[in-house]
Protein backbone atom coordinates (compact mmCIF):
# COMPACT_ATOMS: atom_id res chain seq x y z
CA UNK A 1 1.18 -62.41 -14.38
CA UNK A 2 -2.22 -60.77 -13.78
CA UNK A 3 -1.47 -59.87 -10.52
CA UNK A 4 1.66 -58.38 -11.52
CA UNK A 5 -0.65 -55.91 -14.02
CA UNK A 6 -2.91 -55.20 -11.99
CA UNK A 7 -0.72 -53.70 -9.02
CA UNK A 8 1.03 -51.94 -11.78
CA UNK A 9 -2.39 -50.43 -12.79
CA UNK A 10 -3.42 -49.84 -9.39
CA UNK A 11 0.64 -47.69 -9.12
CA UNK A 12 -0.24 -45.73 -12.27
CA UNK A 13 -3.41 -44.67 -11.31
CA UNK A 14 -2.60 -43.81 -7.91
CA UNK A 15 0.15 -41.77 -9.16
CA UNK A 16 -1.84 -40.14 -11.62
CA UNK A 17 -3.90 -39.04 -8.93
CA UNK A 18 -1.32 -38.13 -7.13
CA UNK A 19 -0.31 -35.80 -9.96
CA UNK A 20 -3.63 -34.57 -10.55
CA UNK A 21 -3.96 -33.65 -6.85
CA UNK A 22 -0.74 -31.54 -6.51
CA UNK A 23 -1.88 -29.95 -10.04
CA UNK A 24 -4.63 -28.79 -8.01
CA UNK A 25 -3.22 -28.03 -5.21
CA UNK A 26 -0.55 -26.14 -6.63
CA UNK A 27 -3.06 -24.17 -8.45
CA UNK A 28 -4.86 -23.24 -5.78
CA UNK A 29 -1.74 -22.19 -4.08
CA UNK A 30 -0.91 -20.06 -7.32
CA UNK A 31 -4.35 -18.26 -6.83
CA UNK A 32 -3.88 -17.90 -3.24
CA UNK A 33 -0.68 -15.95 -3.86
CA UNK A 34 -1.67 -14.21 -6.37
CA UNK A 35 -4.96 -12.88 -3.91
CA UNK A 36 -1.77 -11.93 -1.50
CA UNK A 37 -0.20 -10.21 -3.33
CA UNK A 38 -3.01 -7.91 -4.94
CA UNK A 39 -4.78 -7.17 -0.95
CA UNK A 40 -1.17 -6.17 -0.21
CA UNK A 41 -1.30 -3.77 -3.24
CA UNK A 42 -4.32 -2.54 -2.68
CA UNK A 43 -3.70 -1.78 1.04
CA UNK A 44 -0.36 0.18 0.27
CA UNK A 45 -2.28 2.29 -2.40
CA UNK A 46 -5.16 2.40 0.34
CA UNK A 47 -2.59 3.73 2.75
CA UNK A 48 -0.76 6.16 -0.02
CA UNK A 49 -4.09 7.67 -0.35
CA UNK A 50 -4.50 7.97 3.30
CA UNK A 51 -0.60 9.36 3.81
CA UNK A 52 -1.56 12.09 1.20
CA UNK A 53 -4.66 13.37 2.52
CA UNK A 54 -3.07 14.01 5.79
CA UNK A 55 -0.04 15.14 3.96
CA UNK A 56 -2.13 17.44 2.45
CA UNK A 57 -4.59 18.66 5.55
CA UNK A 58 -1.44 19.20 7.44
CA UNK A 59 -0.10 21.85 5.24
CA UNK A 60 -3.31 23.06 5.22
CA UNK A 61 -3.35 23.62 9.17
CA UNK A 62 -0.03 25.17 8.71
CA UNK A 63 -1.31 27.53 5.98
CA UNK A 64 -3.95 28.60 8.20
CA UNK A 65 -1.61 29.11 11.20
CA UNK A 66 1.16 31.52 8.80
CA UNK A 67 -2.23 33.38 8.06
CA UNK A 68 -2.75 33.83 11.59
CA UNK A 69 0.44 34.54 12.71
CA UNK A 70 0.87 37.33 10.03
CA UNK A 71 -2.27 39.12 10.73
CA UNK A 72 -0.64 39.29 14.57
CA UNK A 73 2.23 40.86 12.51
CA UNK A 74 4.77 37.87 13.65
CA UNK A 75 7.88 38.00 12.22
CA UNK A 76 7.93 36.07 8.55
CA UNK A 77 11.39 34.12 10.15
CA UNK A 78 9.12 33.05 13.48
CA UNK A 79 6.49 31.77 11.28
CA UNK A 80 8.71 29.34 9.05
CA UNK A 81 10.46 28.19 12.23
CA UNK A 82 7.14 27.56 14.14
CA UNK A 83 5.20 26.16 10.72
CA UNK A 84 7.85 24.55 8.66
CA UNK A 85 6.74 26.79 6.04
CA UNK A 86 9.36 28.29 3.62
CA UNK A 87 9.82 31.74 3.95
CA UNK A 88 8.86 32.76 0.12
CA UNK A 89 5.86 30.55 1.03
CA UNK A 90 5.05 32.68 4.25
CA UNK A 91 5.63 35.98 1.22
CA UNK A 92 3.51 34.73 -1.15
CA UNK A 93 0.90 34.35 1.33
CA UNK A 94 1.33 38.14 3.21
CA UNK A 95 0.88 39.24 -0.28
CA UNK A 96 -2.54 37.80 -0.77
């Protein structure tokens, strides 16, 4: 009858260590996600920042190249066609 007790003790505490180890393990697979999925977060933001600045030096380039263009008296149509700028754009910017 002892026996029989103790390899039920020695059941239980193996799987209550058992539990206890996939608590843990689960855990740390809960934190691992979790670091996932905020790097992945951070490097889309990271990379919305980057998309905007060159958004944003882009239409600067083109700006410059309109202002160019209309000092060589280019046609305002030639200018949106070769710039992508819209032509009340290209008018705004002869008037300054």
């Amino acid at each position: 009858m002892r026996n029989k007790y103790q390899k039920i003790n020695q059941m239980v505490d193996f799987f209550l260590l058992t539990v206890v180890k996939y608590h843990y393990q689960s855990e740390e697979i809960k934190a691992d996600e979790i670091w996932r999925a905020e790097y992945m977060q951070s490097l889309l933001r990271e990379q919305e920042r980057e998309d905007a600045a060159f958004d944003r030096g882009e239409t600067s380039k083109a700006i410059k190249i309109a202002k160019n263009l209309l000092k060589l008296e280019t046609p305002i149509e030639k200018i949106a066609i070769a710039t992508g700028i819209s032509i009340e754009e290209i008018k705004k910017l002869k008037k300054l």
